[in-house]
C-alpha atoms as a PDB file:
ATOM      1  CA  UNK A   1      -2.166 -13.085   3.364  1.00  0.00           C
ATOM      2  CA  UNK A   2       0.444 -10.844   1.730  1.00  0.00           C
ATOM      3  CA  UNK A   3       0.004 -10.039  -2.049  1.00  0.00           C
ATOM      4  CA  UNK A   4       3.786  -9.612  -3.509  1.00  0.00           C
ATOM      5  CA  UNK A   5       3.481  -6.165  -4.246  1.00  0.00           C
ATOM      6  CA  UNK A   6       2.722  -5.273  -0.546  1.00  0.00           C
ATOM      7  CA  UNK A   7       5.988  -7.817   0.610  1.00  0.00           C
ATOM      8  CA  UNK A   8       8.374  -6.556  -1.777  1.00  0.00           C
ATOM      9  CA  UNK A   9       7.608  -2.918  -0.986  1.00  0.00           C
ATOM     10  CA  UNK A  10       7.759  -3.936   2.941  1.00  0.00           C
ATOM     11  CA  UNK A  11      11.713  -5.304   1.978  1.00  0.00           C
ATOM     12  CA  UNK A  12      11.952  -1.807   0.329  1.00  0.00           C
ATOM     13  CA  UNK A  13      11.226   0.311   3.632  1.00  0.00           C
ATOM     14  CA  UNK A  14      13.391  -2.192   5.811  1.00  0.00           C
ATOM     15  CA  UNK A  15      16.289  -1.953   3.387  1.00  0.00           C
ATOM     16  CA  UNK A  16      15.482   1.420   3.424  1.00  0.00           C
ATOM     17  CA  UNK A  17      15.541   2.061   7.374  1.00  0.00           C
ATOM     18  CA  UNK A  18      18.913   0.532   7.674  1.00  0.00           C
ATOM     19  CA  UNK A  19      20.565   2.591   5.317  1.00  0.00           C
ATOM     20  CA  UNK A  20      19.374   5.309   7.230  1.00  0.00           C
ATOM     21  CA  UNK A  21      20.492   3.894  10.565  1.00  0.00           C
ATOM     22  CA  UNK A  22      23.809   3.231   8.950  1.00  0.00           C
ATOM     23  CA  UNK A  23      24.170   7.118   8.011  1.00  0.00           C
ATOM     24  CA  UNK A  24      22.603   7.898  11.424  1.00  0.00           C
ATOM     25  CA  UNK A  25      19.509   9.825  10.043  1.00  0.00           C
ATOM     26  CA  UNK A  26      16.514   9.126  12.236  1.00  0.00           C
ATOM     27  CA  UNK A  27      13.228   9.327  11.548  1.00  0.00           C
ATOM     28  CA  UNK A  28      10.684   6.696   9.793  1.00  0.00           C
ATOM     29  CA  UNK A  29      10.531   5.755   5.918  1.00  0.00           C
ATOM     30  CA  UNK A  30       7.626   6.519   4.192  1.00  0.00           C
ATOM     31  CA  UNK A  31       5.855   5.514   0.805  1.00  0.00           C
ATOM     32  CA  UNK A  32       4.463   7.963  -1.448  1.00  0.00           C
ATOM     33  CA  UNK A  33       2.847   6.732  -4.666  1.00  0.00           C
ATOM     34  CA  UNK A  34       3.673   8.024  -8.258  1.00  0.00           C
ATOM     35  CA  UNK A  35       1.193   6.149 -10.372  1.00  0.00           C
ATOM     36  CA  UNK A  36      -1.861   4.239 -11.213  1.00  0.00           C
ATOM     37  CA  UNK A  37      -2.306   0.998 -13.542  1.00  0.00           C
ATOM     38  CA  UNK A  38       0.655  -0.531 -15.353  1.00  0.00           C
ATOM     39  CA  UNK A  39       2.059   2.479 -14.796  1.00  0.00           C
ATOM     40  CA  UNK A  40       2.263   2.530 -10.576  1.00  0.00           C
ATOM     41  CA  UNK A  41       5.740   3.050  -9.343  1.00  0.00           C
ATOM     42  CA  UNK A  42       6.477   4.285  -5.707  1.00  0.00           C
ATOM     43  CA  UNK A  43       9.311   6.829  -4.089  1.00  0.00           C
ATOM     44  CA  UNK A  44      10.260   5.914  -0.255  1.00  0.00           C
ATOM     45  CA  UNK A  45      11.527   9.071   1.612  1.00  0.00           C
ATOM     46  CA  UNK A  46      12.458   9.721   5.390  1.00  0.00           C
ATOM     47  CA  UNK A  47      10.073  11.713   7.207  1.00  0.00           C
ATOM     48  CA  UNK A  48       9.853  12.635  11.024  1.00  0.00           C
ATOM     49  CA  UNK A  49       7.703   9.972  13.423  1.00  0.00           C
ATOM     50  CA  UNK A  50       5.366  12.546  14.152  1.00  0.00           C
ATOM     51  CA  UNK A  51       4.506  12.835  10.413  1.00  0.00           C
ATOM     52  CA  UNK A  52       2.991   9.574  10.224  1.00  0.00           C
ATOM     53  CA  UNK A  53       2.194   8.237  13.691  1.00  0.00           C
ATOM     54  CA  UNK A  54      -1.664   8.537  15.202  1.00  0.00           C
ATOM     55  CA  UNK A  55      -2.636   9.499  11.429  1.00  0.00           C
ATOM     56  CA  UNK A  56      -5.660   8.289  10.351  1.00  0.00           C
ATOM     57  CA  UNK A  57      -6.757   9.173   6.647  1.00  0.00           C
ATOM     58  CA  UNK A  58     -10.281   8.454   5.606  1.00  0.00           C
ATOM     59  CA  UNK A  59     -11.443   6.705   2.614  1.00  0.00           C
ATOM     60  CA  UNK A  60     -12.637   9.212   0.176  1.00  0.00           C
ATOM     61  CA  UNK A  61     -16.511   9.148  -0.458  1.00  0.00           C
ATOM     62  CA  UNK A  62     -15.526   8.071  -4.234  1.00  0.00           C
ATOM     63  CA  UNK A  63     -14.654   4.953  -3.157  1.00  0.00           C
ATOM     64  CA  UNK A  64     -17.564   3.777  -1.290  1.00  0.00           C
ATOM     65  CA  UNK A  65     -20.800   2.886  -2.403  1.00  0.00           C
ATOM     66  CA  UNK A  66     -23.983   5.081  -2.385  1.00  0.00           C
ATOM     67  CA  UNK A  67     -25.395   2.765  -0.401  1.00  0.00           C
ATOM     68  CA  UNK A  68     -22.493   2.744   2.242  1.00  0.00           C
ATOM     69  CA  UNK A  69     -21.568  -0.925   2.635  1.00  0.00           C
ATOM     70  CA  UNK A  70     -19.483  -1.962  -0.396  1.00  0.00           C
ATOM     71  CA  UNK A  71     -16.436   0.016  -2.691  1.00  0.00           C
ATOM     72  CA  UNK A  72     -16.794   1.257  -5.918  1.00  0.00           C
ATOM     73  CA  UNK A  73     -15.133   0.309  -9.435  1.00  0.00           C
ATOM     74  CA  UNK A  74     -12.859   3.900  -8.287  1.00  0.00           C
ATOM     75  CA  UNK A  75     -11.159   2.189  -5.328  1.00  0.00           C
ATOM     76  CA  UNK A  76     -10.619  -1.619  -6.530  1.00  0.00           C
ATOM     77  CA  UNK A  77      -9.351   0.382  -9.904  1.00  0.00           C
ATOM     78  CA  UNK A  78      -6.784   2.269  -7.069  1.00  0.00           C
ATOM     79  CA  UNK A  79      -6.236  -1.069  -4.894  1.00  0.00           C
ATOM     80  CA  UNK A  80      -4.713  -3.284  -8.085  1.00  0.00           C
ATOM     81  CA  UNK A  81      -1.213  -2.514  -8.152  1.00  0.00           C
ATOM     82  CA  UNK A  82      -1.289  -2.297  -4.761  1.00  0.00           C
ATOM     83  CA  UNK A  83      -2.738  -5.895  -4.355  1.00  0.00           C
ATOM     84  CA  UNK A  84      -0.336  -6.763  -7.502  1.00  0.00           C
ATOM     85  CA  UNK A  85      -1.626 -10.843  -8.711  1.00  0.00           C
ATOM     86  CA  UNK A  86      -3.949 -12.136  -6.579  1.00  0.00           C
ATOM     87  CA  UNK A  87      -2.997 -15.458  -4.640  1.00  0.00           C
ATOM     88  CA  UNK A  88      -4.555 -18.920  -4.754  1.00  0.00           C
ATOM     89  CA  UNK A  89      -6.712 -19.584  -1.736  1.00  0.00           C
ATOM     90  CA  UNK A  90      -7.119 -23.134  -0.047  1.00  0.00           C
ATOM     91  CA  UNK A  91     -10.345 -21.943   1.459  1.00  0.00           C
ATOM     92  CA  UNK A  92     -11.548 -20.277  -1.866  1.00  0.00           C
ATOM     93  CA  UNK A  93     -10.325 -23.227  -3.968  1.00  0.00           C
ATOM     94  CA  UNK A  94      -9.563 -20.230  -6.184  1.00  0.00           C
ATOM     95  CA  UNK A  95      -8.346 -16.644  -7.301  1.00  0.00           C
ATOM     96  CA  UNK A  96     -10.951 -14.056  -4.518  1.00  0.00           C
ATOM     97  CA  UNK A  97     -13.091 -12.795  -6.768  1.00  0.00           C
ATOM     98  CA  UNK A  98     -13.068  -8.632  -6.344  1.00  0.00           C
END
């Protein structure tokens, strides 16, 4: 499943990649995020591949449980306007519960 935020920003970075193709700058688009809440906006900017490929961030202790198996309130607080309204489930017969 998609969540609209996460499609409509996808359409973003592919509208995004072709206007650089068109200008012939090469390199990969990138999302950085400018805020939190009802206030979360993002900025897309072209970095170099090697920037952003074999990465691999770590989630930050504050976002997982003492007890090391669940999130906190910190990270589903950070993952809302990312997940933007959450979609009607056949197999939940409702909204997932976070």
């Amino acid at each position: 499943m998609q969540s609209q935020v996460d499609a409509q920003e996808a359409r973003a970075c592919g509208r995004q990649a072709v206007k650089y193709a068109i200008t012939e700058i090469s390199g990969s688009v990138a999302i950085k995020r400018l805020g939190n809440g009802s206030k979360y906006k993002i900025e897309l900017f072209r970095t170099d591949l090697k920037n952003v490929a074999e990465k691999t961030r770590s989630m930050p202790d504050e976002y997982i449980a003492s007890d090391g198996n669940d999130i906190t309130d910190a990270f589903i607080e950070y993952a809302k306007p990312l997940a933007g309204p959450l979609p009607k489930t056949e197999y939940l017969g409702n909204y997932p519960r976070i």
